[in-house]
N, C-alpha and C. Protein backbone atom coordinates (compact mmCIF):
# COMPACT_ATOMS: atom_id res chain seq x y z
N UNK A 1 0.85 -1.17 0.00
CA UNK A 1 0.00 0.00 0.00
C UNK A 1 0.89 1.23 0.00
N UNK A 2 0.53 2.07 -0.58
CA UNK A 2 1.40 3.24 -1.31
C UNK A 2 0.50 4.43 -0.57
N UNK A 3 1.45 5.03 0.40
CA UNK A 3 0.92 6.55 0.95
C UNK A 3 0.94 7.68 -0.15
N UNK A 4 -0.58 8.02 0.18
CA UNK A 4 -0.16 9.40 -0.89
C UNK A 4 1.07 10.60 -0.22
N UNK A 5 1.21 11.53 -0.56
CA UNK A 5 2.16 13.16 -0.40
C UNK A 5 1.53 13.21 0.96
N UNK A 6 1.80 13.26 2.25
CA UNK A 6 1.45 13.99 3.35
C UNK A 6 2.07 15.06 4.10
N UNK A 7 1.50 16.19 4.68
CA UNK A 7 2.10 16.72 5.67
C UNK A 7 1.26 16.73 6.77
N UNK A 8 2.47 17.61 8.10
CA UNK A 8 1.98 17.06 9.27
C UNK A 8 0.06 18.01 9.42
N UNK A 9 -1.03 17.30 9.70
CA UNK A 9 -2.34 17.82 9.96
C UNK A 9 -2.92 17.98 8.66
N UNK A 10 -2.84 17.09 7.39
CA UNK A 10 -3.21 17.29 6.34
C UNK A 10 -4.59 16.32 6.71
N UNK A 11 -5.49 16.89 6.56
CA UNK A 11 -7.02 15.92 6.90
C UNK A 11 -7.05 14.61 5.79
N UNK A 12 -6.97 13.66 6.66
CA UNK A 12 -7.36 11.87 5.60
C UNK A 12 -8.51 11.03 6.06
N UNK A 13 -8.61 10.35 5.24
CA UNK A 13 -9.53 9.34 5.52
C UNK A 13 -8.22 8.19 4.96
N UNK A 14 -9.03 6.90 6.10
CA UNK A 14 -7.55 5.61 6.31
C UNK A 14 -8.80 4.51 6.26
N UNK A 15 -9.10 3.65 5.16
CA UNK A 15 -9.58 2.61 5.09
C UNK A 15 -9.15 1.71 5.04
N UNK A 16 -9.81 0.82 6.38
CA UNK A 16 -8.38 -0.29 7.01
C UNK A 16 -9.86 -1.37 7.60
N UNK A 17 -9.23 -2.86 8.00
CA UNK A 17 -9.95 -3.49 8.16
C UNK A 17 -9.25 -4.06 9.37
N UNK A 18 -10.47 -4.65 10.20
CA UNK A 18 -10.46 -4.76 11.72
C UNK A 18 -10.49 -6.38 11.83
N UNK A 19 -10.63 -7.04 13.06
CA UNK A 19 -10.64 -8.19 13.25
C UNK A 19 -12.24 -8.65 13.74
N UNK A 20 -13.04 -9.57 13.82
CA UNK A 20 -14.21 -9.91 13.71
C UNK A 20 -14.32 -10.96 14.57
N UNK A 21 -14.61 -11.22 15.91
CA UNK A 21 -14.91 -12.19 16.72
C UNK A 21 -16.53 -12.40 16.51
N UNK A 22 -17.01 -13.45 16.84
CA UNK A 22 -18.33 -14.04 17.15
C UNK A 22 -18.65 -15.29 17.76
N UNK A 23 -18.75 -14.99 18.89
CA UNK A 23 -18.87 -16.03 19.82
C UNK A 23 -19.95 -17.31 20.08
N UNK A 24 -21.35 -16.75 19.10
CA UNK A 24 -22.16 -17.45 18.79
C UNK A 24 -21.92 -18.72 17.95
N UNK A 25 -22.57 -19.72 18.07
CA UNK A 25 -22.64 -21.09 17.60
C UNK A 25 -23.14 -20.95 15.88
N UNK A 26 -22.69 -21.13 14.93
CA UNK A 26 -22.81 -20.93 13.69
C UNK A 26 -22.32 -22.81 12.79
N UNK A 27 -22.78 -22.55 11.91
CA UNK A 27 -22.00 -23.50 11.01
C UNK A 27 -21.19 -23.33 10.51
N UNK A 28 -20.28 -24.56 9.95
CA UNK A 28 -18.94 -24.47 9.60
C UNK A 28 -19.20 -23.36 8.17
N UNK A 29 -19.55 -23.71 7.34
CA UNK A 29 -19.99 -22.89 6.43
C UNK A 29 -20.48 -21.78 6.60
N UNK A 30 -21.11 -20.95 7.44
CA UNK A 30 -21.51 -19.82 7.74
C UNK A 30 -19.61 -19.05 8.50
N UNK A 31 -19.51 -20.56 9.11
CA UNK A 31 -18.41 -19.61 9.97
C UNK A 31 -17.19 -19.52 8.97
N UNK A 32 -17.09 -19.91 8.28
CA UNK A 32 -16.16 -20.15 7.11
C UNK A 32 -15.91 -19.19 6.13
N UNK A 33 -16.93 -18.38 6.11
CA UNK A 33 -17.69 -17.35 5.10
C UNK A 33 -17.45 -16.21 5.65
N UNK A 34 -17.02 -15.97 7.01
CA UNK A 34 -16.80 -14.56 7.78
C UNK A 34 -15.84 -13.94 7.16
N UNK A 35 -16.17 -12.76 7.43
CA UNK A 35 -15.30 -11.21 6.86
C UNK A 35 -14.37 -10.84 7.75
N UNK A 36 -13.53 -10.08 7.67
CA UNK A 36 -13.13 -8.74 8.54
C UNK A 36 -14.11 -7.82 8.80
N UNK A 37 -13.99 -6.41 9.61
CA UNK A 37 -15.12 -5.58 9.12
C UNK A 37 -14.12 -4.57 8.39
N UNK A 38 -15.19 -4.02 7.85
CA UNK A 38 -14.40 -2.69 6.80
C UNK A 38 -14.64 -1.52 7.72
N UNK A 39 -13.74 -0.65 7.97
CA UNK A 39 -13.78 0.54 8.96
C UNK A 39 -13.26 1.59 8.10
N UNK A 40 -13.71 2.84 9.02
CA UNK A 40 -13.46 4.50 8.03
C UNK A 40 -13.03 4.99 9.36
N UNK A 41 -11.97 5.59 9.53
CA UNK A 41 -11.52 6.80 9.90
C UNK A 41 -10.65 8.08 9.58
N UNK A 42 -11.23 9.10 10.32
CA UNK A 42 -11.18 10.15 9.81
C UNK A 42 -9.96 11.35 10.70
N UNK A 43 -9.13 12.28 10.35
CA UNK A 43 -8.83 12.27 11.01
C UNK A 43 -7.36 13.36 10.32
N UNK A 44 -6.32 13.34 11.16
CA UNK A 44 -5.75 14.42 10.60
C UNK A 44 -3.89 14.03 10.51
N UNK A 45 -3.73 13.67 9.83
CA UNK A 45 -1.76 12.80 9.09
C UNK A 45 -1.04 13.63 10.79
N UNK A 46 -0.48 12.90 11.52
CA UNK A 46 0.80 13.19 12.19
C UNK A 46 1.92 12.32 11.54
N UNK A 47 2.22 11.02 11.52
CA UNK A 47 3.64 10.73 10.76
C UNK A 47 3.15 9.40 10.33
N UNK A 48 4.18 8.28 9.93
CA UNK A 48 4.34 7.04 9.68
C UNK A 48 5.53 6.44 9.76
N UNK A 49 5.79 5.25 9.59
CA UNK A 49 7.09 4.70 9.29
C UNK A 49 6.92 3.62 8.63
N UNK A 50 7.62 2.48 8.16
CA UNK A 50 7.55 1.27 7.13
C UNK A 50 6.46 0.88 8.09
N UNK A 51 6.11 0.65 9.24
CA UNK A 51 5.10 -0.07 9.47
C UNK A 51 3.51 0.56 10.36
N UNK A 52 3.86 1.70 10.50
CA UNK A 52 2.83 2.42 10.99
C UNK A 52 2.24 3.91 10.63
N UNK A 53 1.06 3.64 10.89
CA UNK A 53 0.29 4.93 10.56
C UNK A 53 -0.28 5.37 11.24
N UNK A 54 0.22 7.11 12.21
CA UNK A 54 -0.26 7.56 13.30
C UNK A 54 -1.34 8.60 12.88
N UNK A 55 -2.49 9.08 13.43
CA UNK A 55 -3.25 9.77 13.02
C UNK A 55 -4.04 11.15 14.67
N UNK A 56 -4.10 11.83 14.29
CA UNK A 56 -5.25 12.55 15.40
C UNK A 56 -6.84 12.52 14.72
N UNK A 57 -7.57 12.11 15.71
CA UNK A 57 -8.68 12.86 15.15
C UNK A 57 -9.42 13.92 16.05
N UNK A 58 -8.48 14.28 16.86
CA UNK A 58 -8.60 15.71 17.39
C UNK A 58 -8.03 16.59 17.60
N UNK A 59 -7.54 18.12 17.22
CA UNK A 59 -6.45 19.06 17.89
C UNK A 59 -7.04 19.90 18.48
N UNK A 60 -6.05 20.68 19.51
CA UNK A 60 -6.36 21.27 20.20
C UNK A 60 -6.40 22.70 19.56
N UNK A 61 -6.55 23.82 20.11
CA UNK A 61 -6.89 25.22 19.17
C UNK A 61 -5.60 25.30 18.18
N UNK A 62 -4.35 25.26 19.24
CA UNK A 62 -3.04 25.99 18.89
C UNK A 62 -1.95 25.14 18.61
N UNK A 63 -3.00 23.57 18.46
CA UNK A 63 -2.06 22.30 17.64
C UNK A 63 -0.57 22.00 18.64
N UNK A 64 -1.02 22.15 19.37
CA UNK A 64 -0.05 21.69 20.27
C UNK A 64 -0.25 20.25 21.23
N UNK A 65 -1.76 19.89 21.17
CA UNK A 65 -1.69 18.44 21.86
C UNK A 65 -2.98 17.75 20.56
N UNK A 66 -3.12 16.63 21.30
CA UNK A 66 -3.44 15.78 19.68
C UNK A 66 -4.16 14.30 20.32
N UNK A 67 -4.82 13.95 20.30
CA UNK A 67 -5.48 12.81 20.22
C UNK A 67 -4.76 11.78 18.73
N UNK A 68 -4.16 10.63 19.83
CA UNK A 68 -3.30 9.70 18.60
C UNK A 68 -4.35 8.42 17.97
N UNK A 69 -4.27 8.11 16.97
CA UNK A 69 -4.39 6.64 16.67
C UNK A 69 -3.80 5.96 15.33
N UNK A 70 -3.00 4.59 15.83
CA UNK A 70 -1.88 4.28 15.18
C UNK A 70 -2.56 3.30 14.57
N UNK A 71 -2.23 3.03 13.45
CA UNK A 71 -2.79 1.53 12.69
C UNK A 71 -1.56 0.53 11.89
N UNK A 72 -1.49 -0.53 12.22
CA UNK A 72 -0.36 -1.15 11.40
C UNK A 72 -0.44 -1.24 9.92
N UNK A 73 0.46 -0.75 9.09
CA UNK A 73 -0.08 -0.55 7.76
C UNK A 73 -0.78 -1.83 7.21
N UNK A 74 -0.37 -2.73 7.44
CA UNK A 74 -1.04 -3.80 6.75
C UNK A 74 -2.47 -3.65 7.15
N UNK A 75 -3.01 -3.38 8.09
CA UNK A 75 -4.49 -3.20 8.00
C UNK A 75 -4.96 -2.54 7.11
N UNK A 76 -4.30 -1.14 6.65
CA UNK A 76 -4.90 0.01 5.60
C UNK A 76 -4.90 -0.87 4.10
N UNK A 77 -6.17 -0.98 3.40
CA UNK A 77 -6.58 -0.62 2.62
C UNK A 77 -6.32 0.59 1.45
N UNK A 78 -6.48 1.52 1.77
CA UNK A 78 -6.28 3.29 1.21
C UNK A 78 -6.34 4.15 1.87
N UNK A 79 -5.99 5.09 1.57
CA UNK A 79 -5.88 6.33 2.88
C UNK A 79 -6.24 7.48 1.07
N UNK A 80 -7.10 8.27 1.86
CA UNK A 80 -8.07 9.51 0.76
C UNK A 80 -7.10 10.42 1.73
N UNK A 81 -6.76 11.68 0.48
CA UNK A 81 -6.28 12.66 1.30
C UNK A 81 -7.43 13.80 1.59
N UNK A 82 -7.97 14.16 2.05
CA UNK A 82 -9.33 15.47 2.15
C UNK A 82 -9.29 16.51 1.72
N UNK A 83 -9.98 17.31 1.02
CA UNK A 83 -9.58 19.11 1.41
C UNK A 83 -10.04 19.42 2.15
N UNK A 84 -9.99 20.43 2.89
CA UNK A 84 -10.54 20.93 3.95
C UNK A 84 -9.37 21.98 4.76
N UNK A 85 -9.89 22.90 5.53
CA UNK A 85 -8.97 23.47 6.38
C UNK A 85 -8.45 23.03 7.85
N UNK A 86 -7.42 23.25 8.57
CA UNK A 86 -6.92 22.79 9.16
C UNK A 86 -7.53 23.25 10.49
């Protein structure tokens, strides 16, 4: 998966897929057939590295503190870059 151009607080969307427990009694075939789930978040580029992708999806007025969330790239799917203001 190929990051687009980022800088730091550039608004993205990161489509990445999650893990799927179900504890209920199913058939082999039903259970066989399970997905991941597909997830959207939204949110604003702080950095990456070969294996991670850190994100805020909150700043503070004067961008000085930040609500984190990291995803291992292999989960991402695509990452949309947004327009929008900062």
């Amino acid at each position: 998966m190929r990051l687009p151009r980022l800088k730091l607080n550039d608004p993205i969307e990161v489509i990445w897929v999650d893990i799927v427990q179900d504890p209920a009694w199913q058939s082999e075939e039903d259970a066989a057939a399970a997905l991941p789930a597909l997830c959207r978040s939204l949110g604003y580029y702080l950095n990456h590295t070969s294996k991670l992708l850190r994100i805020s999806e909150s700043l503070n007025r004067d961008l000085t503190q930040r609500s984190v969330q990291v995803f291992p790239i292999g989960v991402i799917l695509k990452i949309n870059k947004l327009k929008g203001s900062k």
